[in-house]
PDB file of N, CA and C in Angstrom:
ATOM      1  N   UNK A   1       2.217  -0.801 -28.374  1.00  0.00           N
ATOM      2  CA  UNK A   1       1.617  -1.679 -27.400  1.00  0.00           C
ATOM      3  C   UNK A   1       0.227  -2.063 -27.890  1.00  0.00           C
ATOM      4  N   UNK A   2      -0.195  -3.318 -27.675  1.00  0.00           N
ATOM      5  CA  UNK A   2      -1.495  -3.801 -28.234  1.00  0.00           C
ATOM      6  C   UNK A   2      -2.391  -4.220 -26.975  1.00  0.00           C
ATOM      7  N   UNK A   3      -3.284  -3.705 -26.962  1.00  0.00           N
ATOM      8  CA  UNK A   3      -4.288  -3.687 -25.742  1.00  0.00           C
ATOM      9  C   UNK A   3      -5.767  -3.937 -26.169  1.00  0.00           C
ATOM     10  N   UNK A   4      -5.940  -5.452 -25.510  1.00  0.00           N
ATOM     11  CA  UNK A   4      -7.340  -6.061 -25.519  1.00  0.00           C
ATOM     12  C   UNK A   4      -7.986  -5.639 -24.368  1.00  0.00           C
ATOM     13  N   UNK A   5      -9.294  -5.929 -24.469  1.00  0.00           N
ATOM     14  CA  UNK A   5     -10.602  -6.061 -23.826  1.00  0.00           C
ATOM     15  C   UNK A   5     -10.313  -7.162 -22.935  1.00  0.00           C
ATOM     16  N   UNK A   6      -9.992  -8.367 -23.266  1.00  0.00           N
ATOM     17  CA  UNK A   6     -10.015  -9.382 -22.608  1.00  0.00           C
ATOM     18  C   UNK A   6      -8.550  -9.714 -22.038  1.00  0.00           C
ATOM     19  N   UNK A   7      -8.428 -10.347 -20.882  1.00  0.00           N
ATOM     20  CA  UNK A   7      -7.783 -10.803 -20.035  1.00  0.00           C
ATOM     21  C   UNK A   7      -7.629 -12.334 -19.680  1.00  0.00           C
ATOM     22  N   UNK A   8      -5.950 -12.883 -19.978  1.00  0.00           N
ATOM     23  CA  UNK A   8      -6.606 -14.338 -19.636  1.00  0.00           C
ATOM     24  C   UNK A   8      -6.089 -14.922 -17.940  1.00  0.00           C
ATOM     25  N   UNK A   9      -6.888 -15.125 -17.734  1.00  0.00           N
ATOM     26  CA  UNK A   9      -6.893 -15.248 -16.216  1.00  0.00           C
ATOM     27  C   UNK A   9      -5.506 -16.149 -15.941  1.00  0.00           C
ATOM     28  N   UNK A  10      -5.787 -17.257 -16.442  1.00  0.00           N
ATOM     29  CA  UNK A  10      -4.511 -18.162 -16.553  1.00  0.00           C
ATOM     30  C   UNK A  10      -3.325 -17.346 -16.318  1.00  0.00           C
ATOM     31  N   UNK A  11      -2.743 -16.482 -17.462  1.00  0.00           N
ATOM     32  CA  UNK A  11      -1.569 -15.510 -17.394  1.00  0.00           C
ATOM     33  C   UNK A  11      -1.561 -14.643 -16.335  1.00  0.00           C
ATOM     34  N   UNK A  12      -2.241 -14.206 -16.108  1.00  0.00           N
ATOM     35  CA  UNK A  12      -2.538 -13.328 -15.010  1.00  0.00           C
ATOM     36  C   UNK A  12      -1.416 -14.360 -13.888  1.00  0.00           C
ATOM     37  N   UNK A  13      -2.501 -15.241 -13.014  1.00  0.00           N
ATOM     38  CA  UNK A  13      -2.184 -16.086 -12.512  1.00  0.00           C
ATOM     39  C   UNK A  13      -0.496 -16.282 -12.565  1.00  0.00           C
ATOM     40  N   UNK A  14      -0.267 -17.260 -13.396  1.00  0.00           N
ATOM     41  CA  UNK A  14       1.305 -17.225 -13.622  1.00  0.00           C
ATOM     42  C   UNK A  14       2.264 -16.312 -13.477  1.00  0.00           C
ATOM     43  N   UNK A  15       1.810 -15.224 -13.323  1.00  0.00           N
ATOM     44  CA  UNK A  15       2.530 -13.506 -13.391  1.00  0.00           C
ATOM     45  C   UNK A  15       2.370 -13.207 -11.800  1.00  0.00           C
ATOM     46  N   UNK A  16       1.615 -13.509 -11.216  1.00  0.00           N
ATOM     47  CA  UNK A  16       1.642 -12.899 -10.133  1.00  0.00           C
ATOM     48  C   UNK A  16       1.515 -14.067  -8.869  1.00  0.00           C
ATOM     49  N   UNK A  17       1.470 -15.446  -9.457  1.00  0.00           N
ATOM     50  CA  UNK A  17       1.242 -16.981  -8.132  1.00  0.00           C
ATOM     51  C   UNK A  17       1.895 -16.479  -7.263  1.00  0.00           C
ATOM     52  N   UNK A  18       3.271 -16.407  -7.053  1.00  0.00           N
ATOM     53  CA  UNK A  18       4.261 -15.936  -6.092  1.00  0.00           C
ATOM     54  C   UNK A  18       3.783 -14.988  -5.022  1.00  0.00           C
ATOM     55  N   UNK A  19       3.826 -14.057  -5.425  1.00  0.00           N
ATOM     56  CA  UNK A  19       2.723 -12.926  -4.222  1.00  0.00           C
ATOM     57  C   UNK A  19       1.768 -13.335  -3.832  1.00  0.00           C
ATOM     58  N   UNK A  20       0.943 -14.200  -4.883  1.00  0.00           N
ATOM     59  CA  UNK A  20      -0.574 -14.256  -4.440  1.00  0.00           C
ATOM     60  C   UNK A  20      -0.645 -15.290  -3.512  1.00  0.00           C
ATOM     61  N   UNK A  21       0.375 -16.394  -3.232  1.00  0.00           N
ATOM     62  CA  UNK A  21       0.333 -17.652  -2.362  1.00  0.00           C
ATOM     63  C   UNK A  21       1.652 -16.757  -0.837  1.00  0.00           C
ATOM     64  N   UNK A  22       2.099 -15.404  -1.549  1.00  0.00           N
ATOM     65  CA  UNK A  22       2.620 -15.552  -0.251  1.00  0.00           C
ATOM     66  C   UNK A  22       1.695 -14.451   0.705  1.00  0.00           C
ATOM     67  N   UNK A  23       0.774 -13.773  -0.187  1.00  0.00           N
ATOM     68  CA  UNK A  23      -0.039 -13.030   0.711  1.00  0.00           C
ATOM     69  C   UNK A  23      -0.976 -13.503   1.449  1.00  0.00           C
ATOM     70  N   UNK A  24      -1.693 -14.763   0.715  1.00  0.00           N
ATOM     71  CA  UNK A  24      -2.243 -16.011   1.125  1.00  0.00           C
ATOM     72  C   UNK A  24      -1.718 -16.629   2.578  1.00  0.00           C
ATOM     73  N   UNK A  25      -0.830 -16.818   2.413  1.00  0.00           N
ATOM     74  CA  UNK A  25      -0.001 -17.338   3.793  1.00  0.00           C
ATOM     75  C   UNK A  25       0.322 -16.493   5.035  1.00  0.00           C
ATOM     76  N   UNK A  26       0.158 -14.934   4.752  1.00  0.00           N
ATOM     77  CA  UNK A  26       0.892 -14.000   6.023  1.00  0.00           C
ATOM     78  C   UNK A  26      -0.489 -13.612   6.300  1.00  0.00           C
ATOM     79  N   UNK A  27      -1.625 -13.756   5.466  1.00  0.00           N
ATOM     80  CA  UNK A  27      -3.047 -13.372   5.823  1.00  0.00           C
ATOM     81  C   UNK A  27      -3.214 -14.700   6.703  1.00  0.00           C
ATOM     82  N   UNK A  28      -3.507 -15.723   6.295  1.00  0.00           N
ATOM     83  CA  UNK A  28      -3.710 -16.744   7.373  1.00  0.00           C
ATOM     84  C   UNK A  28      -3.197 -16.969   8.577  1.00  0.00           C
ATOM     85  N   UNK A  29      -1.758 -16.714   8.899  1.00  0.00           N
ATOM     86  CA  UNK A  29      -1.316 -16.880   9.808  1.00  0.00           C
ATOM     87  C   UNK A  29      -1.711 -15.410  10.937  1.00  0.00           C
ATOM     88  N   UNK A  30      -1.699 -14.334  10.133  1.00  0.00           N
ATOM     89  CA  UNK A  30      -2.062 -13.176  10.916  1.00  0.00           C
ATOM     90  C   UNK A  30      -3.470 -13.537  11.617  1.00  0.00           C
ATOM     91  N   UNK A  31      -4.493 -14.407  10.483  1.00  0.00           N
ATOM     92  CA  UNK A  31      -5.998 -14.277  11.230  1.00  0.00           C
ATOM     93  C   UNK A  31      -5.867 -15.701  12.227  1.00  0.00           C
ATOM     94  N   UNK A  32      -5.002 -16.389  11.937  1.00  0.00           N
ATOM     95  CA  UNK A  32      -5.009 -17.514  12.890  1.00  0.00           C
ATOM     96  C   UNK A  32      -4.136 -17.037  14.417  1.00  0.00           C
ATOM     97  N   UNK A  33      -2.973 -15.918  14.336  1.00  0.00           N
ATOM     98  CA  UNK A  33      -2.966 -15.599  15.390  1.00  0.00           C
ATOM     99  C   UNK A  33      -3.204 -14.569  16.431  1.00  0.00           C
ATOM    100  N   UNK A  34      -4.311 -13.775  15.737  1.00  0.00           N
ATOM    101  CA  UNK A  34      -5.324 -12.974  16.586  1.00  0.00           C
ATOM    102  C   UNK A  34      -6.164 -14.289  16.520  1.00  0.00           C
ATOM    103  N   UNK A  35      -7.106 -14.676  16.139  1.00  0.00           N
ATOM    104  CA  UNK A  35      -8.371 -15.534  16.697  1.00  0.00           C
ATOM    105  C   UNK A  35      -7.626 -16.590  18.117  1.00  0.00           C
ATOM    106  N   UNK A  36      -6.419 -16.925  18.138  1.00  0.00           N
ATOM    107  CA  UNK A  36      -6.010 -17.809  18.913  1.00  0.00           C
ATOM    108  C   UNK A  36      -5.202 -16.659  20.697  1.00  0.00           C
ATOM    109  N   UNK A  37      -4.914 -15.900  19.869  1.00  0.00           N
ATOM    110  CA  UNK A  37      -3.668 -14.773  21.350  1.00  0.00           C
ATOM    111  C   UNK A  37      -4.707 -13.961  21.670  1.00  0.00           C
ATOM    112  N   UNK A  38      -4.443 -13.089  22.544  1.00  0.00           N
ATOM    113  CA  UNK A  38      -5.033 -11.923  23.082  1.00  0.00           C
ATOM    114  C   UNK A  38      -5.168 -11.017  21.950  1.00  0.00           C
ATOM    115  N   UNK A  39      -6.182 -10.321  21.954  1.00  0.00           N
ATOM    116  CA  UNK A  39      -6.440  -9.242  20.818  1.00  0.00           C
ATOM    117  C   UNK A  39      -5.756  -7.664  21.479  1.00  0.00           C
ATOM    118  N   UNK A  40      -5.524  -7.519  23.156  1.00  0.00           N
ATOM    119  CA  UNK A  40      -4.545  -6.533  23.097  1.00  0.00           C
ATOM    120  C   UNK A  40      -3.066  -6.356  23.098  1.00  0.00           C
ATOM    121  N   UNK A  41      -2.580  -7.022  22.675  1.00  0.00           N
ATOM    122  CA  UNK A  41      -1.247  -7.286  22.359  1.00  0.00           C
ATOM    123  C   UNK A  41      -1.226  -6.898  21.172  1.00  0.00           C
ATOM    124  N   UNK A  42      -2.329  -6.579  20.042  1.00  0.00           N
ATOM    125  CA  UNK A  42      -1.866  -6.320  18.792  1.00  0.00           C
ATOM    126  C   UNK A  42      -2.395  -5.104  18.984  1.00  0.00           C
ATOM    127  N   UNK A  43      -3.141  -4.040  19.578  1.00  0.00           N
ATOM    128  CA  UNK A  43      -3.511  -2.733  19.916  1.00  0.00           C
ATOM    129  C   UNK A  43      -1.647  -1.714  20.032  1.00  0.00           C
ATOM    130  N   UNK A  44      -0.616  -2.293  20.560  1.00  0.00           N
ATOM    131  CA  UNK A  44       0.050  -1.799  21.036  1.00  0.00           C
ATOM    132  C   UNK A  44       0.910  -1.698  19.277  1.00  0.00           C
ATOM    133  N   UNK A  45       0.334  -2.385  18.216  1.00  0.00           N
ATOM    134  CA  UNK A  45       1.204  -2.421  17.270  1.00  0.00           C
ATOM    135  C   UNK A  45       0.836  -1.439  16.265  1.00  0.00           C
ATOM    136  N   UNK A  46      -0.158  -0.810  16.909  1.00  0.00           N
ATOM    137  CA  UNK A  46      -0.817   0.266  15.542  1.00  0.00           C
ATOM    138  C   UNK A  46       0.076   1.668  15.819  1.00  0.00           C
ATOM    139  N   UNK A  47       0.243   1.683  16.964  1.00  0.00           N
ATOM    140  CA  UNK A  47       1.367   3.151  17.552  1.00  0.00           C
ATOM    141  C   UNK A  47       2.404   3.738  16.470  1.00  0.00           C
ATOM    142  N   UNK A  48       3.263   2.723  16.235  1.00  0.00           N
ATOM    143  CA  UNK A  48       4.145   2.979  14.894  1.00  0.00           C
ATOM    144  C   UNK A  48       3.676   3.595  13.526  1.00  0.00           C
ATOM    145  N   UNK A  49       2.207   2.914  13.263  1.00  0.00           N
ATOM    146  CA  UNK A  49       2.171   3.041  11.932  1.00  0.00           C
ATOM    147  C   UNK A  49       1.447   4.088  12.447  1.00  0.00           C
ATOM    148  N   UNK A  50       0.432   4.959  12.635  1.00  0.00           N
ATOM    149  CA  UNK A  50      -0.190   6.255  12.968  1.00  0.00           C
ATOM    150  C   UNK A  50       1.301   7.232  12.419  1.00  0.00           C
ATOM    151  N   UNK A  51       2.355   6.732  13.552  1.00  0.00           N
ATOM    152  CA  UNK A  51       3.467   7.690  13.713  1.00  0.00           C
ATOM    153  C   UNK A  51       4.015   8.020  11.910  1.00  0.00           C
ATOM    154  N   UNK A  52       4.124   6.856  11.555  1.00  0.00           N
ATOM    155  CA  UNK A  52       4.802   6.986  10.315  1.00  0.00           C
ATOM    156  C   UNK A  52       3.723   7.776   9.052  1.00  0.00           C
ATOM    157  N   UNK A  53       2.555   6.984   9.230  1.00  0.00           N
ATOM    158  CA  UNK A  53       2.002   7.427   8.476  1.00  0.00           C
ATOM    159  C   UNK A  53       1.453   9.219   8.732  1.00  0.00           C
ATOM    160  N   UNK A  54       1.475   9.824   9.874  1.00  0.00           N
ATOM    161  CA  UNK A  54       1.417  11.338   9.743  1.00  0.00           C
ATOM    162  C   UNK A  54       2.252  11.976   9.296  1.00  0.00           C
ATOM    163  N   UNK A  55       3.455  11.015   9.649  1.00  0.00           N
ATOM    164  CA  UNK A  55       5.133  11.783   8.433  1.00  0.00           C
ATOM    165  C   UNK A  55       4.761  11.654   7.311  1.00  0.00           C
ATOM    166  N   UNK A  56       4.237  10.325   6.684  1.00  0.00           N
ATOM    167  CA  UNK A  56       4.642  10.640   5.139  1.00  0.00           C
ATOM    168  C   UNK A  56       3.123  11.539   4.693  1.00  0.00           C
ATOM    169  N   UNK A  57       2.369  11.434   5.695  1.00  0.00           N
ATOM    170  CA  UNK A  57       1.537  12.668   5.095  1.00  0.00           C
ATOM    171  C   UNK A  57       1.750  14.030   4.649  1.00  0.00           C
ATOM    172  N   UNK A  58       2.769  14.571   5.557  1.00  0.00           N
ATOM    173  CA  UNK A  58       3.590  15.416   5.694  1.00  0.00           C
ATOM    174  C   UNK A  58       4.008  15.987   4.728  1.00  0.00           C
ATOM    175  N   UNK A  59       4.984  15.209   4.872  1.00  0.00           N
ATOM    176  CA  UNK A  59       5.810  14.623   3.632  1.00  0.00           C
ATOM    177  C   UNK A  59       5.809  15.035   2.297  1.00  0.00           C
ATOM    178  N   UNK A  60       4.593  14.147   1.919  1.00  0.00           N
ATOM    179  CA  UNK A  60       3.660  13.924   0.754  1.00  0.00           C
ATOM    180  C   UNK A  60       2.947  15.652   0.212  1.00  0.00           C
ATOM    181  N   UNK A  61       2.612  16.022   1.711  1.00  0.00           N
ATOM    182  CA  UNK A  61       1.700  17.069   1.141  1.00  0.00           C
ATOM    183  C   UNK A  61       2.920  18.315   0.753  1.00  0.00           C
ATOM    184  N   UNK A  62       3.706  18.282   1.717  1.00  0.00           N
ATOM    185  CA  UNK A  62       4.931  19.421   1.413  1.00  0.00           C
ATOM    186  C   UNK A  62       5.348  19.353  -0.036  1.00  0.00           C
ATOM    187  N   UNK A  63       5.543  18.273  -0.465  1.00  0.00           N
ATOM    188  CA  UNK A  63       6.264  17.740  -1.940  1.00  0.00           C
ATOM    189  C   UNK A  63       5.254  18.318  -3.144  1.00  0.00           C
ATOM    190  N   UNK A  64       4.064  17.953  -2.697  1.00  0.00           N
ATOM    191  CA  UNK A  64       2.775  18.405  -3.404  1.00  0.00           C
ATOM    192  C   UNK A  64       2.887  20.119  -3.574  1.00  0.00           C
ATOM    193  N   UNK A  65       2.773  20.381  -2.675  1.00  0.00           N
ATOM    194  CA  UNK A  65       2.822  22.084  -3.031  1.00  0.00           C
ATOM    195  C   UNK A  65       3.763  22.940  -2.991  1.00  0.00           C
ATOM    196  N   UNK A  66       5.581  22.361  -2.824  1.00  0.00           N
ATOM    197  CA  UNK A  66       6.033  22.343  -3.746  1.00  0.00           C
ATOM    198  C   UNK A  66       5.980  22.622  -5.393  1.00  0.00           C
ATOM    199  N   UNK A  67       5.813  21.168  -5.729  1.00  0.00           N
ATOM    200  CA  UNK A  67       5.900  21.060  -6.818  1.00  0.00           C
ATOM    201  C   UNK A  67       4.352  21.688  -7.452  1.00  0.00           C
ATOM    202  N   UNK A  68       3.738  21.880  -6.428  1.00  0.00           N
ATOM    203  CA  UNK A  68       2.300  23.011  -7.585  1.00  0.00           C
ATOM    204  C   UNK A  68       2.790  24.539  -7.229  1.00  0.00           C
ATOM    205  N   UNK A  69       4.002  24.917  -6.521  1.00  0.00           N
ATOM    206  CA  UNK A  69       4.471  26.554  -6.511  1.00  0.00           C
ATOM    207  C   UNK A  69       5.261  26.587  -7.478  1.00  0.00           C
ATOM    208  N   UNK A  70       5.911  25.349  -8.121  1.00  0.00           N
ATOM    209  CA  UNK A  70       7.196  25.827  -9.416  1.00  0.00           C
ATOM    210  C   UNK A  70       6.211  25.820 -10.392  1.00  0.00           C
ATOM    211  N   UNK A  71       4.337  24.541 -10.528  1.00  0.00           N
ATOM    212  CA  UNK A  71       4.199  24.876 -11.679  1.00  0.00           C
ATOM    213  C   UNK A  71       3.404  26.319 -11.823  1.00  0.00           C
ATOM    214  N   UNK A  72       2.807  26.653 -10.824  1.00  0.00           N
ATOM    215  CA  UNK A  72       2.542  28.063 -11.153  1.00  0.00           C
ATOM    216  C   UNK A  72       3.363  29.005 -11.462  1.00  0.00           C
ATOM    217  N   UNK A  73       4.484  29.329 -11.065  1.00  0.00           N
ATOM    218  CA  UNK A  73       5.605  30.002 -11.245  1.00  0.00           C
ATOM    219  C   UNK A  73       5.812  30.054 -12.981  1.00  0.00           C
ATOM    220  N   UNK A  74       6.156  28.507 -13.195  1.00  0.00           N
ATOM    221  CA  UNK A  74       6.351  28.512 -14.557  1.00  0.00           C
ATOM    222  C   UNK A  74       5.241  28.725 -15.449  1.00  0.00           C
ATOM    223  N   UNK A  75       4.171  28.689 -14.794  1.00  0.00           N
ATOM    224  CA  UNK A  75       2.847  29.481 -15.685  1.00  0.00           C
ATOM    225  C   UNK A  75       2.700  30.569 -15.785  1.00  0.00           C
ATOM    226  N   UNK A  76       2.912  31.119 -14.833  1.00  0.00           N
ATOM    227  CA  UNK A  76       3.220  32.664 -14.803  1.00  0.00           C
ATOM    228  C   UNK A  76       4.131  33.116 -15.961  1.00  0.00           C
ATOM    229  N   UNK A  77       5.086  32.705 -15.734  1.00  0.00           N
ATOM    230  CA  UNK A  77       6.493  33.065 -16.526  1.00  0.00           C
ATOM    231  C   UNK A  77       5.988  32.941 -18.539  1.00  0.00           C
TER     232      UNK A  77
END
């Protein structure tokens, strides 16, 4: 693999337009419809993600020490 310093923006660009015009678009419409609706109607939408996100904390951390009890184990060994 050959790895420069420099970056050409252009390519960049071309590699990623797709995402970047569709994140472009779900950002605008999100800030155009809080500035326009009630701002507590979107309070009721954070409930879910709290929920999910303390699972995969969970989750995450169980997997973690896990996998740091086999590598001690195998350090031991």
């Amino acid at each position: 693999m050959i790895l420069t310093k420099k970056m050409d923006v252009r390519k960049l660009y071309s590699h990623t337009k797709r995402n970047l015009w569709f994140l472009v678009i779900i950002c605008s419409i999100t800030s155009i419809s809080i500035y326009y609706t009630d701002r507590t109607a979107f309070k009721a939408l954070s409930f879910p993600n709290g929920i999910i996100g303390t699972a995969l904390a969970f989750l995450i951390g169980f997997r973690n020490n896990s996998a740091y009890d086999r590598w001690w184990e195998a350090r031991k060994i």
